[in-house]
PDB file of N, CA and C in Angstrom:
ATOM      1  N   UNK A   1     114.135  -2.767  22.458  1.00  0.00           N
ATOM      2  CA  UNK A   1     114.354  -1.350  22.237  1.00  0.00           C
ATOM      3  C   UNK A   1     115.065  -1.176  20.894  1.00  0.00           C
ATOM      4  N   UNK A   2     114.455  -0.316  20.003  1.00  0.00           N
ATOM      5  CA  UNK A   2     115.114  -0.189  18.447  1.00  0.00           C
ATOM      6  C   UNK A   2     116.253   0.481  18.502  1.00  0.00           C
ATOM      7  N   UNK A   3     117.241   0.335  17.741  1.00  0.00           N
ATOM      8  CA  UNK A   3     118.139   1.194  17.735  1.00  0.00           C
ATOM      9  C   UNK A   3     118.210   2.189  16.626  1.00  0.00           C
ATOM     10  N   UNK A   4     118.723   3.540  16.929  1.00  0.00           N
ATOM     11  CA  UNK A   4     118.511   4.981  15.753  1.00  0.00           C
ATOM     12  C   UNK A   4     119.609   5.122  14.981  1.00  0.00           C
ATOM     13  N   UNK A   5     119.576   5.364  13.459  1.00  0.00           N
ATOM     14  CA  UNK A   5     120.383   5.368  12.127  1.00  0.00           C
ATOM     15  C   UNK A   5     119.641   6.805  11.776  1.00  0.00           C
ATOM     16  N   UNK A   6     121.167   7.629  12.190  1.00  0.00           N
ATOM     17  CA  UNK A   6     121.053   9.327  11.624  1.00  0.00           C
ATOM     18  C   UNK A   6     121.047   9.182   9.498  1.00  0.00           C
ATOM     19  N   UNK A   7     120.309   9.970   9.112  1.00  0.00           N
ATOM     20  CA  UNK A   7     121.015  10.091   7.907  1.00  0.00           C
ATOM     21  C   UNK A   7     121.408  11.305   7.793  1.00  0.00           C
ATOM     22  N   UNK A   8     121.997  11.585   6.493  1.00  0.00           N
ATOM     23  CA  UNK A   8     122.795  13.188   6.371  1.00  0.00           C
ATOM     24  C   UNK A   8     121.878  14.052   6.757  1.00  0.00           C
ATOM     25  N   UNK A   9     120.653  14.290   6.323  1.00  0.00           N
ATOM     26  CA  UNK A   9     119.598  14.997   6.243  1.00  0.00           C
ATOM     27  C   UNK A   9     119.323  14.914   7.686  1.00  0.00           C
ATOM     28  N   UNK A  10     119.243  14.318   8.105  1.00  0.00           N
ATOM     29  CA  UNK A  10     118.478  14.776   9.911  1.00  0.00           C
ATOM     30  C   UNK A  10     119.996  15.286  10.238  1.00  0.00           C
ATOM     31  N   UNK A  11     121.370  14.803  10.467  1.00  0.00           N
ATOM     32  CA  UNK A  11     122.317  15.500  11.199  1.00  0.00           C
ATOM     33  C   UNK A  11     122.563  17.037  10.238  1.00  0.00           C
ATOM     34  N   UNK A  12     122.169  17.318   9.451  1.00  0.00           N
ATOM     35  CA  UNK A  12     122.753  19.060   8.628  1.00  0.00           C
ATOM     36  C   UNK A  12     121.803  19.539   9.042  1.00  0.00           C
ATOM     37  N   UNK A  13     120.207  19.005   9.203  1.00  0.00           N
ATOM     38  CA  UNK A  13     119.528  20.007   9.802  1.00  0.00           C
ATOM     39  C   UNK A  13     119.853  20.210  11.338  1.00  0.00           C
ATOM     40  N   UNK A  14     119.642  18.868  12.239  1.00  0.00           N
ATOM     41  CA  UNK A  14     119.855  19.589  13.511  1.00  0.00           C
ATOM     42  C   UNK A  14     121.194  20.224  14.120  1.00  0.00           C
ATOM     43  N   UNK A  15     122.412  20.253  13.033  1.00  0.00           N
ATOM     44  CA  UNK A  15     123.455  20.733  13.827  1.00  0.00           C
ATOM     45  C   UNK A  15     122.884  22.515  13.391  1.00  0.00           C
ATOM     46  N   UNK A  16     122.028  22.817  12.661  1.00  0.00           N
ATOM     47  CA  UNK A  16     121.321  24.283  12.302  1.00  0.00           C
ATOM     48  C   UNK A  16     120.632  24.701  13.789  1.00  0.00           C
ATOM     49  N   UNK A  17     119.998  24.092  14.618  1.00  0.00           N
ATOM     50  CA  UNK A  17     119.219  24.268  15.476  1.00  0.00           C
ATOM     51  C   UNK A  17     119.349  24.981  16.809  1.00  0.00           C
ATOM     52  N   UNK A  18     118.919  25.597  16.966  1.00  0.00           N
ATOM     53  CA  UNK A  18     119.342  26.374  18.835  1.00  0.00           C
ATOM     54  C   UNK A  18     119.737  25.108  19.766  1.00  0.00           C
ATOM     55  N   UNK A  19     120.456  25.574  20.541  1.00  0.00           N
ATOM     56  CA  UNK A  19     120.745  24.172  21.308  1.00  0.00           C
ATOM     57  C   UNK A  19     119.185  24.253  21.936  1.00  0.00           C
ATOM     58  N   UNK A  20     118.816  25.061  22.298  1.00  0.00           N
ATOM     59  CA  UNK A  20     117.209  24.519  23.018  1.00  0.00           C
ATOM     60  C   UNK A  20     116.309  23.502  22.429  1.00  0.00           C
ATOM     61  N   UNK A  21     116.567  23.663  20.809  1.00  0.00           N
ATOM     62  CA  UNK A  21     115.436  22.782  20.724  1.00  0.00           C
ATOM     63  C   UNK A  21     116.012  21.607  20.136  1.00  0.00           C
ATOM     64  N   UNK A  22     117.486  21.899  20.114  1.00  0.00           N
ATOM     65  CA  UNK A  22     118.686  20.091  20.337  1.00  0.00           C
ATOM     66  C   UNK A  22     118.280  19.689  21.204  1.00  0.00           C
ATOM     67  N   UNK A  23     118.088  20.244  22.087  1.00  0.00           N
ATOM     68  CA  UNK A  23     117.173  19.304  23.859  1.00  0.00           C
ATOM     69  C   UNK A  23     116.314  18.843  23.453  1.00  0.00           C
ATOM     70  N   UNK A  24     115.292  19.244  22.830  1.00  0.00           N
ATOM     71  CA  UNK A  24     114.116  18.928  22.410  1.00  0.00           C
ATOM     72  C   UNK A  24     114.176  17.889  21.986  1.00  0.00           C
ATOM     73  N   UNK A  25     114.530  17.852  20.704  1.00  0.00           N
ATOM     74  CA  UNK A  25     115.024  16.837  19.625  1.00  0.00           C
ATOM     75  C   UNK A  25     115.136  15.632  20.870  1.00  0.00           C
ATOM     76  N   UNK A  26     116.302  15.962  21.598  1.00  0.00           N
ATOM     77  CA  UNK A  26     117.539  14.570  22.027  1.00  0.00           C
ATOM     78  C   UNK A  26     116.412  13.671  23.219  1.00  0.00           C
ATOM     79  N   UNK A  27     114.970  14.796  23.872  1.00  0.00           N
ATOM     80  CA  UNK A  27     114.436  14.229  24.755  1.00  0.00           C
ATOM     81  C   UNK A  27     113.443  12.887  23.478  1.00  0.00           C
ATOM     82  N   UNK A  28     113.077  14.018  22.528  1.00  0.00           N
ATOM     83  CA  UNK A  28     112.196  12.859  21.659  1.00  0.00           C
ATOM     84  C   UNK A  28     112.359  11.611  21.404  1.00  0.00           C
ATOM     85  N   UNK A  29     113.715  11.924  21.057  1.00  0.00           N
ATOM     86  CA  UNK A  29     114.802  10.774  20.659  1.00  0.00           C
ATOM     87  C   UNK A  29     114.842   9.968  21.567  1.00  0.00           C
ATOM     88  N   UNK A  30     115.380  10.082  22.586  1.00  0.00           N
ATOM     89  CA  UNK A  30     115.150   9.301  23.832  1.00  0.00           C
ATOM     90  C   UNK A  30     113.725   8.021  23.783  1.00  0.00           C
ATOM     91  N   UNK A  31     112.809   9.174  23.795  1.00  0.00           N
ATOM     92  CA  UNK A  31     111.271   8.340  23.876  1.00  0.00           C
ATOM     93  C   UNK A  31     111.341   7.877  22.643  1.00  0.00           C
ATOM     94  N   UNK A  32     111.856   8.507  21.612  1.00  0.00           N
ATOM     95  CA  UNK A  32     111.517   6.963  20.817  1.00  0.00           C
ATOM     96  C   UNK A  32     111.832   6.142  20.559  1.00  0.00           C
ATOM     97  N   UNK A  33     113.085   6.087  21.328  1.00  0.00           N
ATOM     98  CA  UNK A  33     114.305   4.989  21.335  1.00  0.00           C
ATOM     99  C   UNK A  33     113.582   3.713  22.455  1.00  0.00           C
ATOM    100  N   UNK A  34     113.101   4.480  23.285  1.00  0.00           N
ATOM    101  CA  UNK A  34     112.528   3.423  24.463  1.00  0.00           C
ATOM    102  C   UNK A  34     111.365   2.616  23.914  1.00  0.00           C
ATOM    103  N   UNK A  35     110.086   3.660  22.986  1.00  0.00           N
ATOM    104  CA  UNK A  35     109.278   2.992  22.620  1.00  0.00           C
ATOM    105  C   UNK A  35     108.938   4.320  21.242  1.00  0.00           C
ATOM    106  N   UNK A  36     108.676   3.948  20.194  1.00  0.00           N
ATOM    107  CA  UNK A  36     107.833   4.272  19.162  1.00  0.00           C
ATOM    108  C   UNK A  36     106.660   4.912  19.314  1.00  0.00           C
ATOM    109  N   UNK A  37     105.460   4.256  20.163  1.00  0.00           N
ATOM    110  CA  UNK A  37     104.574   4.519  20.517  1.00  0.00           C
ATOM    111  C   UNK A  37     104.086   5.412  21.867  1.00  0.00           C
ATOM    112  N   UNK A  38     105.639   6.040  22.410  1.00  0.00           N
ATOM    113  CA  UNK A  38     104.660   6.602  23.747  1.00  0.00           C
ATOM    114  C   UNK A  38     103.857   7.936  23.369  1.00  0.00           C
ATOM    115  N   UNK A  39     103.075   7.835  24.200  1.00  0.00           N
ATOM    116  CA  UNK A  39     101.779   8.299  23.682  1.00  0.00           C
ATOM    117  C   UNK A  39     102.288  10.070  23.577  1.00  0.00           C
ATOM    118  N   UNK A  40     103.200  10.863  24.635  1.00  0.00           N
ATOM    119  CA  UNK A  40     103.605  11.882  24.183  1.00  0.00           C
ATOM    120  C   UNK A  40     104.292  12.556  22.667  1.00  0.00           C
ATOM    121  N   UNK A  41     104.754  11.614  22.153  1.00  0.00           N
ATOM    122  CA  UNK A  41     105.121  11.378  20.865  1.00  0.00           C
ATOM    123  C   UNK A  41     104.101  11.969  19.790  1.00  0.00           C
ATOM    124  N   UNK A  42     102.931  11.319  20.040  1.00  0.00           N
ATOM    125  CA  UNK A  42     101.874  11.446  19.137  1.00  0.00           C
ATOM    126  C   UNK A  42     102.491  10.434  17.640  1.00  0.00           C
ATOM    127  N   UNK A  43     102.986   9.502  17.702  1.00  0.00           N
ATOM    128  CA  UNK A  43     103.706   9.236  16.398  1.00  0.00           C
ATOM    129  C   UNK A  43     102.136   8.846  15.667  1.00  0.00           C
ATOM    130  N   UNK A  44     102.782   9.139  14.233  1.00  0.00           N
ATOM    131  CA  UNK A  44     101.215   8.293  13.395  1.00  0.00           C
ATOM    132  C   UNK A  44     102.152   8.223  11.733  1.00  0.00           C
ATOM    133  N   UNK A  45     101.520   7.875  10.873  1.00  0.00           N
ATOM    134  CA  UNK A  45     102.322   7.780   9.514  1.00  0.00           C
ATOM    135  C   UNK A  45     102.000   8.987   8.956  1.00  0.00           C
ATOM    136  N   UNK A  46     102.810   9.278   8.154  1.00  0.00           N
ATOM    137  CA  UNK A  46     102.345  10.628   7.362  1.00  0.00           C
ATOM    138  C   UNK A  46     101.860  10.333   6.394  1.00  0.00           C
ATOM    139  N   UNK A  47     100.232  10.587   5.855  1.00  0.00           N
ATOM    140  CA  UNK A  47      99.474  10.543   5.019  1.00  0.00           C
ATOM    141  C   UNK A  47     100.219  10.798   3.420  1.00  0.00           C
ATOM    142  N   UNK A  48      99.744   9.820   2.647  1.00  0.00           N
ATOM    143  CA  UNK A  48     100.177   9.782   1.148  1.00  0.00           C
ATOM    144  C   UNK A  48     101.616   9.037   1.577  1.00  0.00           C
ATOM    145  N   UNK A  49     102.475   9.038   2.325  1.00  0.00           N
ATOM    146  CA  UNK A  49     103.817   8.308   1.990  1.00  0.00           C
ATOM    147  C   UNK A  49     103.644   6.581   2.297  1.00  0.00           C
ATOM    148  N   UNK A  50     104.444   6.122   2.072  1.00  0.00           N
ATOM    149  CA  UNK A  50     104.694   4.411   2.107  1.00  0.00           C
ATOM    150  C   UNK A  50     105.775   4.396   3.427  1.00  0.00           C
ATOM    151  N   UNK A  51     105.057   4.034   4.459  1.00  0.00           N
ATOM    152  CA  UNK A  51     106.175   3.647   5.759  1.00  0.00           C
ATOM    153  C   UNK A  51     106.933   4.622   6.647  1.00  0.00           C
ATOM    154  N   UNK A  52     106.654   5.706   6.139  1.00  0.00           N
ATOM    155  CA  UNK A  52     107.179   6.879   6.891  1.00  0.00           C
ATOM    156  C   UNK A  52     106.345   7.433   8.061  1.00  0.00           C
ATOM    157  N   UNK A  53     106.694   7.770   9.376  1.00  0.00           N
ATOM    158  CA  UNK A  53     105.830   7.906  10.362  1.00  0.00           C
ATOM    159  C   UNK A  53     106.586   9.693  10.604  1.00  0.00           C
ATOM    160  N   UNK A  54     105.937  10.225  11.870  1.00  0.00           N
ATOM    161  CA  UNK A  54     106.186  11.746  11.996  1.00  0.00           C
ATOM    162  C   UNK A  54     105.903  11.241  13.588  1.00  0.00           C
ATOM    163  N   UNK A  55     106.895  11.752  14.352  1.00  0.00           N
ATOM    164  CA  UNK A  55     106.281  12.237  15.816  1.00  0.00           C
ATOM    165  C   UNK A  55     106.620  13.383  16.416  1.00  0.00           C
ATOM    166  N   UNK A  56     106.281  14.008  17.067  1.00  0.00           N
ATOM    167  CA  UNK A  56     105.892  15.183  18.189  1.00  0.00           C
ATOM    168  C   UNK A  56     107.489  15.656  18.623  1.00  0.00           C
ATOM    169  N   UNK A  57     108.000  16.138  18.356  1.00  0.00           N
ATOM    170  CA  UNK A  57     108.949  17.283  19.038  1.00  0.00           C
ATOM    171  C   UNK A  57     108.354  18.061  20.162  1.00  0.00           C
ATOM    172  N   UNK A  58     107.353  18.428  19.653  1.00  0.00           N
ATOM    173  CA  UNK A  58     106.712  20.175  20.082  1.00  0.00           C
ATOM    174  C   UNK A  58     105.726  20.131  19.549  1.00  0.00           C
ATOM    175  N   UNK A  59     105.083  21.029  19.983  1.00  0.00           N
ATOM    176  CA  UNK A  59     103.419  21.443  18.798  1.00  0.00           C
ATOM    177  C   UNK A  59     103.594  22.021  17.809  1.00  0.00           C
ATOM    178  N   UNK A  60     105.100  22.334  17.653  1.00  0.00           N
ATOM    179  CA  UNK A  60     105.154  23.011  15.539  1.00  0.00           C
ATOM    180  C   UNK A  60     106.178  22.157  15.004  1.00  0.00           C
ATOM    181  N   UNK A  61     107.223  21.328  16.097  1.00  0.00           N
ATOM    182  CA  UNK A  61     107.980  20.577  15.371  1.00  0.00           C
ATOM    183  C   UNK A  61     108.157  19.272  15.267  1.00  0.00           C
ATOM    184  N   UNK A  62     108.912  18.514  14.085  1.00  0.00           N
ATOM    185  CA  UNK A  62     108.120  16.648  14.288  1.00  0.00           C
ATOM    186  C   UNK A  62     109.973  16.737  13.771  1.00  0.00           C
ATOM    187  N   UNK A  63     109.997  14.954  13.808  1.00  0.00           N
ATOM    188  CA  UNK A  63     110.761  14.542  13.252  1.00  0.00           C
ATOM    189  C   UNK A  63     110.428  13.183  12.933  1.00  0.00           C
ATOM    190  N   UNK A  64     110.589  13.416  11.702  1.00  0.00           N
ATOM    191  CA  UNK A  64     110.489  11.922  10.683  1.00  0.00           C
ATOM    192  C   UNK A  64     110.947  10.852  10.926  1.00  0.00           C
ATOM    193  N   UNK A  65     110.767   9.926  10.325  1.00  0.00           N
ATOM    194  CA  UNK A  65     111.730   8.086  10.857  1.00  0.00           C
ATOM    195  C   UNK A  65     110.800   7.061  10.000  1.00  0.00           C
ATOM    196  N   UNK A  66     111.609   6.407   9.359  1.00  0.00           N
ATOM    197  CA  UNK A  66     110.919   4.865   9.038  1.00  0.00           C
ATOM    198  C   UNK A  66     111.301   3.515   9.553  1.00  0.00           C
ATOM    199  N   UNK A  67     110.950   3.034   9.486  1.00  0.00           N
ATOM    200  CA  UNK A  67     111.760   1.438   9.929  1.00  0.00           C
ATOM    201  C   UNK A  67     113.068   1.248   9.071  1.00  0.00           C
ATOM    202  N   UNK A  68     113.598   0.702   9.566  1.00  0.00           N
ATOM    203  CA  UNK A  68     115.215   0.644   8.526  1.00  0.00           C
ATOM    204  C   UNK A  68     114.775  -0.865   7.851  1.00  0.00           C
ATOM    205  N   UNK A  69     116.169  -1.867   6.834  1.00  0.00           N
ATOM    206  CA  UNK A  69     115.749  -2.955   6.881  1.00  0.00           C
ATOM    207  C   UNK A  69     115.226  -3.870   8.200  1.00  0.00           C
ATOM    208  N   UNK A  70     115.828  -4.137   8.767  1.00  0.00           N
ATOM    209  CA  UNK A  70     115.167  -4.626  10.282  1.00  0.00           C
ATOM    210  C   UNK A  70     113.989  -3.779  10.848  1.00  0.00           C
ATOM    211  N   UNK A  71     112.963  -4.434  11.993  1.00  0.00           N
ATOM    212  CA  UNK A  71     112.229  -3.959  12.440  1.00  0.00           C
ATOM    213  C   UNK A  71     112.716  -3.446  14.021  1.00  0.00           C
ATOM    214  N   UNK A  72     114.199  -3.784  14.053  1.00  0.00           N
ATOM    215  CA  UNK A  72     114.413  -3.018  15.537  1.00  0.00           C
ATOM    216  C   UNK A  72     115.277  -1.630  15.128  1.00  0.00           C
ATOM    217  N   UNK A  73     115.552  -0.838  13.995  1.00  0.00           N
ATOM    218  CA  UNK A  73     116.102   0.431  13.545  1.00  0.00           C
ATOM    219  C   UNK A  73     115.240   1.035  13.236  1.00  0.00           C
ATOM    220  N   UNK A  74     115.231   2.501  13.893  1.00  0.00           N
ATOM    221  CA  UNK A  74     114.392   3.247  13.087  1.00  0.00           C
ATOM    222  C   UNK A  74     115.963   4.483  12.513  1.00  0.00           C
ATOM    223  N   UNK A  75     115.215   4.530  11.206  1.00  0.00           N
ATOM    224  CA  UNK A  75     116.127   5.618  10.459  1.00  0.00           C
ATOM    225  C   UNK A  75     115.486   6.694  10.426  1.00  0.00           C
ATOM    226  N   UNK A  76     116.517   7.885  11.004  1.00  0.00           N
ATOM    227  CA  UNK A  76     115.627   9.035  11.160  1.00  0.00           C
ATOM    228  C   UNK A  76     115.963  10.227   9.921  1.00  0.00           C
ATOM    229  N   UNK A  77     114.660  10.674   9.425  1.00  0.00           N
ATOM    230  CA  UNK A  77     114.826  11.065   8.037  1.00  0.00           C
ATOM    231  C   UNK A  77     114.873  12.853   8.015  1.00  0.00           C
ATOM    232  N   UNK A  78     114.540  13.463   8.737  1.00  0.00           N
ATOM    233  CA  UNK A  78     114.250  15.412   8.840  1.00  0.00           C
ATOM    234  C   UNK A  78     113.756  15.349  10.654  1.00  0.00           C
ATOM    235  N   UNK A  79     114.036  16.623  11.253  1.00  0.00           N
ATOM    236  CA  UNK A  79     113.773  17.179  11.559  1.00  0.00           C
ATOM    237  C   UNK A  79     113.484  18.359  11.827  1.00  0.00           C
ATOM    238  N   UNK A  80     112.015  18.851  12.095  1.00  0.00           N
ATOM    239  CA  UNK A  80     111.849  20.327  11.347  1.00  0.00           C
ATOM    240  C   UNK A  80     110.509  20.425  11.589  1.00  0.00           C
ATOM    241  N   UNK A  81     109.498  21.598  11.383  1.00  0.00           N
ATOM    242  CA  UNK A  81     108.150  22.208  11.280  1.00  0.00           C
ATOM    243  C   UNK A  81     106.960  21.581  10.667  1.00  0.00           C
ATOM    244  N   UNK A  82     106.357  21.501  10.843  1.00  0.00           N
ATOM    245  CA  UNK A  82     104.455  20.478  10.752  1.00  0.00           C
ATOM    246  C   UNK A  82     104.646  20.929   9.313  1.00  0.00           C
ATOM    247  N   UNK A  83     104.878  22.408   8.896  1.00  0.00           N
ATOM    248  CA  UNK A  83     104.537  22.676   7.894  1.00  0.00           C
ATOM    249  C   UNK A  83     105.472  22.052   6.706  1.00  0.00           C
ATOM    250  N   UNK A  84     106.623  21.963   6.692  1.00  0.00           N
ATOM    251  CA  UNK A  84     107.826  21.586   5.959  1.00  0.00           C
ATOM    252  C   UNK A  84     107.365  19.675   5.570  1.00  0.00           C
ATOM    253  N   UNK A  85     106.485  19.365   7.149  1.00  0.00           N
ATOM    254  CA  UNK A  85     106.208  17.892   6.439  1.00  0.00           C
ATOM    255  C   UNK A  85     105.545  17.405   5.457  1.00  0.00           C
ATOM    256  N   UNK A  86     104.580  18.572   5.491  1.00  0.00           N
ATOM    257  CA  UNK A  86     103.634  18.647   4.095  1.00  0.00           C
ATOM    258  C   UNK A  86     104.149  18.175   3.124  1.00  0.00           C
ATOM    259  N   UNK A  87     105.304  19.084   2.542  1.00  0.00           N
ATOM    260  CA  UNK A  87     105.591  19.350   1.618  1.00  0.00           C
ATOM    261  C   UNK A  87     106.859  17.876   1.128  1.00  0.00           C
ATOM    262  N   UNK A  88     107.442  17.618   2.111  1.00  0.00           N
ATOM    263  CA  UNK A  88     108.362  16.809   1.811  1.00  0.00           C
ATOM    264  C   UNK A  88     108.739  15.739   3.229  1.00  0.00           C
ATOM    265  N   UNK A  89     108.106  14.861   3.528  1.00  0.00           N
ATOM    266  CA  UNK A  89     108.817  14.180   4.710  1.00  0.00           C
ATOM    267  C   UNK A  89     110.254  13.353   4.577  1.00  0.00           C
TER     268      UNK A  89
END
């Protein structure tokens, strides 16, 4: 089971967030703490970047993560809107 490395950028955005969708967030988190891949997740890489993956919050919201140095950390990079990933993951 990997273990999760907040950076500034994921904790300033989600302390912004309704606590409802802090639930959200904290259930994702959960699943991806257990596994990367469960299939509710939807995780996949985000197109054009080097190593950066996106998974499923919600159907409008993701949150980012790459592998840290080790392959059992994932560092989690934004959380936030499908659309916002476009532009910047």
């Amino acid at each position: 089971m990997p273990s999760i490395e907040y950076t500034a950028n994921f904790k300033r955005r989600y302390r912004k967030k309704t606590d409802e969708m802090k639930e959200r967030i904290d259930r994702a988190l959960l699943l991806l703490g257990l596994d990367p891949k469960y299939p509710g997740l939807e995780t996949h890489k985000v197109q054009g970047t080097k190593g950066v993956f996106e998974s499923y919050v919600d159907r409008a919201n993701r949150i980012t993560w790459e592998w840290a140095d080790t392959a059992h950390t994932i560092r989690l990079r934004t959380n936030c809107t499908h659309d916002i990933i476009k532009q910047n993951p």
